[in-house]
Protein backbone atom coordinates (compact mmCIF):
# COMPACT_ATOMS: atom_id res chain seq x y z
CA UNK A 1 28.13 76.88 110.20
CA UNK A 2 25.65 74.51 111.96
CA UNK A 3 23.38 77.09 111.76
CA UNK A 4 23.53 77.59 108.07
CA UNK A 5 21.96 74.20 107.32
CA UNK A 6 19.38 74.24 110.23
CA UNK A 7 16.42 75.77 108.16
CA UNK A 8 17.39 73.56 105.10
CA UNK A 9 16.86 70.56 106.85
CA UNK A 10 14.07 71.43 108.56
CA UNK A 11 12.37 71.99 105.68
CA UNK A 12 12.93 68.80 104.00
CA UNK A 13 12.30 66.46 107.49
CA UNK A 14 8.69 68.35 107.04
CA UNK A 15 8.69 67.56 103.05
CA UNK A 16 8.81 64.34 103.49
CA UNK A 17 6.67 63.85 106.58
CA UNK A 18 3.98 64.89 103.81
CA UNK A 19 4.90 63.15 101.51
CA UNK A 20 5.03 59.97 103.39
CA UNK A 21 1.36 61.27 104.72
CA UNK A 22 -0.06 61.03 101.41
CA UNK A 23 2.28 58.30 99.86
CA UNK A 24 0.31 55.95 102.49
CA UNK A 25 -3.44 57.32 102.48
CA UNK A 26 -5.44 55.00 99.65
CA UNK A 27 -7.31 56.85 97.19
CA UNK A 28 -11.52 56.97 97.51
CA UNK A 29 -13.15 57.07 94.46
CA UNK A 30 -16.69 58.62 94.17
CA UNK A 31 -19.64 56.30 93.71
CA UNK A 32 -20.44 57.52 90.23
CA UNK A 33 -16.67 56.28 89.22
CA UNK A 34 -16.61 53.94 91.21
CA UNK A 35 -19.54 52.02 89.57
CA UNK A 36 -18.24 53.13 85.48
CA UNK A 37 -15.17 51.52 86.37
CA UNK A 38 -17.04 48.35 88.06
CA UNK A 39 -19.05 48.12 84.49
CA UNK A 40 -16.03 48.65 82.38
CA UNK A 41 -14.56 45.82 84.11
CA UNK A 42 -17.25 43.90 83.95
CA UNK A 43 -17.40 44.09 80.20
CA UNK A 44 -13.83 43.27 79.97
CA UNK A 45 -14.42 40.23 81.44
CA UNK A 46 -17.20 38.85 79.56
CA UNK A 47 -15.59 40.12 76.44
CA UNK A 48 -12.44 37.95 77.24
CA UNK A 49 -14.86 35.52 78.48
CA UNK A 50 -16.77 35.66 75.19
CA UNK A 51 -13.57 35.38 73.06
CA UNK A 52 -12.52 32.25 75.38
CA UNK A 53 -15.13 30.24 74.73
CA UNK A 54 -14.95 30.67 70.65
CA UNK A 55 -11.93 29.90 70.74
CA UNK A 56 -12.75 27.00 72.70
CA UNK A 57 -15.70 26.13 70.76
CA UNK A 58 -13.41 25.99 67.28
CA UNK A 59 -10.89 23.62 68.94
CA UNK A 60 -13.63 21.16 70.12
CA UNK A 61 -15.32 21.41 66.76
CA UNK A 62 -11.74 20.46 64.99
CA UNK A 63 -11.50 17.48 67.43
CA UNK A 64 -14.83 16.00 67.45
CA UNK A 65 -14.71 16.40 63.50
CA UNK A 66 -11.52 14.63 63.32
CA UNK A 67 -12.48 11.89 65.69
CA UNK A 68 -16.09 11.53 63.61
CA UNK A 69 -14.31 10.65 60.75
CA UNK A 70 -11.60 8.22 62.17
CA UNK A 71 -14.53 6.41 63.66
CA UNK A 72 -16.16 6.44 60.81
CA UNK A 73 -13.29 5.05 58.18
CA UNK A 74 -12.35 2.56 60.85
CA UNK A 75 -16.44 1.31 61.25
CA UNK A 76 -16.81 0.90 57.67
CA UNK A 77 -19.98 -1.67 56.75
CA UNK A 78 -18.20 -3.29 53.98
CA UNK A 79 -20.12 -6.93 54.43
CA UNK A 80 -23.05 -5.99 52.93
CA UNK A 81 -21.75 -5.03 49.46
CA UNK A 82 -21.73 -7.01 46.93
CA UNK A 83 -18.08 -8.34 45.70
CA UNK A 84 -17.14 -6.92 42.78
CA UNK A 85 -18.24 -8.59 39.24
CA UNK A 86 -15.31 -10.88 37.54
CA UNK A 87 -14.88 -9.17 34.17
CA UNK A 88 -16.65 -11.45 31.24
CA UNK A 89 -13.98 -13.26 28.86
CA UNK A 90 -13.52 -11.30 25.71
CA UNK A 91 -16.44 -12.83 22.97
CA UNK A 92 -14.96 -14.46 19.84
CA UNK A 93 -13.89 -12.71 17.14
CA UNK A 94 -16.28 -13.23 14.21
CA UNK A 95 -15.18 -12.42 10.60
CA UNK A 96 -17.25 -10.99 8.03
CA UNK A 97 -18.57 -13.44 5.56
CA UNK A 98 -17.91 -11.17 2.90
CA UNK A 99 -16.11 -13.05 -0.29
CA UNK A 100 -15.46 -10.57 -3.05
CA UNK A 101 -11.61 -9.82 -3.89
CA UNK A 102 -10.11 -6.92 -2.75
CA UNK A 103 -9.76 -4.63 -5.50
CA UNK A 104 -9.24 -0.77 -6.01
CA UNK A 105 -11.60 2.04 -5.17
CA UNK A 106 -10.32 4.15 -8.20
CA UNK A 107 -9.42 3.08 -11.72
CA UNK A 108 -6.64 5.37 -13.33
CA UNK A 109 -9.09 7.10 -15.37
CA UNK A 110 -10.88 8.25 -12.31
CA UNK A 111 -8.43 10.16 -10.83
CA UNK A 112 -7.45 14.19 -12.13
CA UNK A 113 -4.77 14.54 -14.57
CA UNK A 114 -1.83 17.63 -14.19
């Protein structure tokens, strides 16, 4: 029966002696791929560079704009203003000097009749 299995394992002993030749050899890329792929991930990076820094840029913006105006409401130059004006007294009253009796607008006659 030993005989049986001989071929069977011979042939996968020389299966995977290739396979473990080529699982170990690293794969050589032509010059013309090669450089595409050296350009694609060249733009990758300065994409994700590009998107970095605007990000960046927005953040900074938001802080320095917040920080302006802090500054600014705690710096205010309030000494040179003028205080604000005491409201006048309220003028006296002066009647009319007007010395007819008060008497109706319309007689009786005047008005319209049902």
């Amino acid at each position: 029966m030993a005989n049986r299995h001989t071929p069977r394992i011979g042939w996968f002993l020389a299966a995977g002696a290739v396979l473990l030749l080529f699982a170990f050899q690293v794969p050589t890329l032509t010059p013309l791929v090669q450089k595409e792929l050296d350009k694609r991930l060249q733009d990758y990076r300065e994409e994700v560079w590009r998107a970095c820094r605007k990000r960046a840029l927005e953040l900074a913006s938001k802080e320095v704009d917040s920080l302006v105006i802090e500054w600014a409401k705690a710096n205010r130059d309030t000494f040179n203003r003028p205080a604000k004006p005491e409201k006048p007294l309220e003028p006296e009253r002066l009647l009319p000097k007007d010395t007819t009796p008060v008497a109706p607008l319309f007689n009786e006659q005047d008005t319209l009749k049902d």
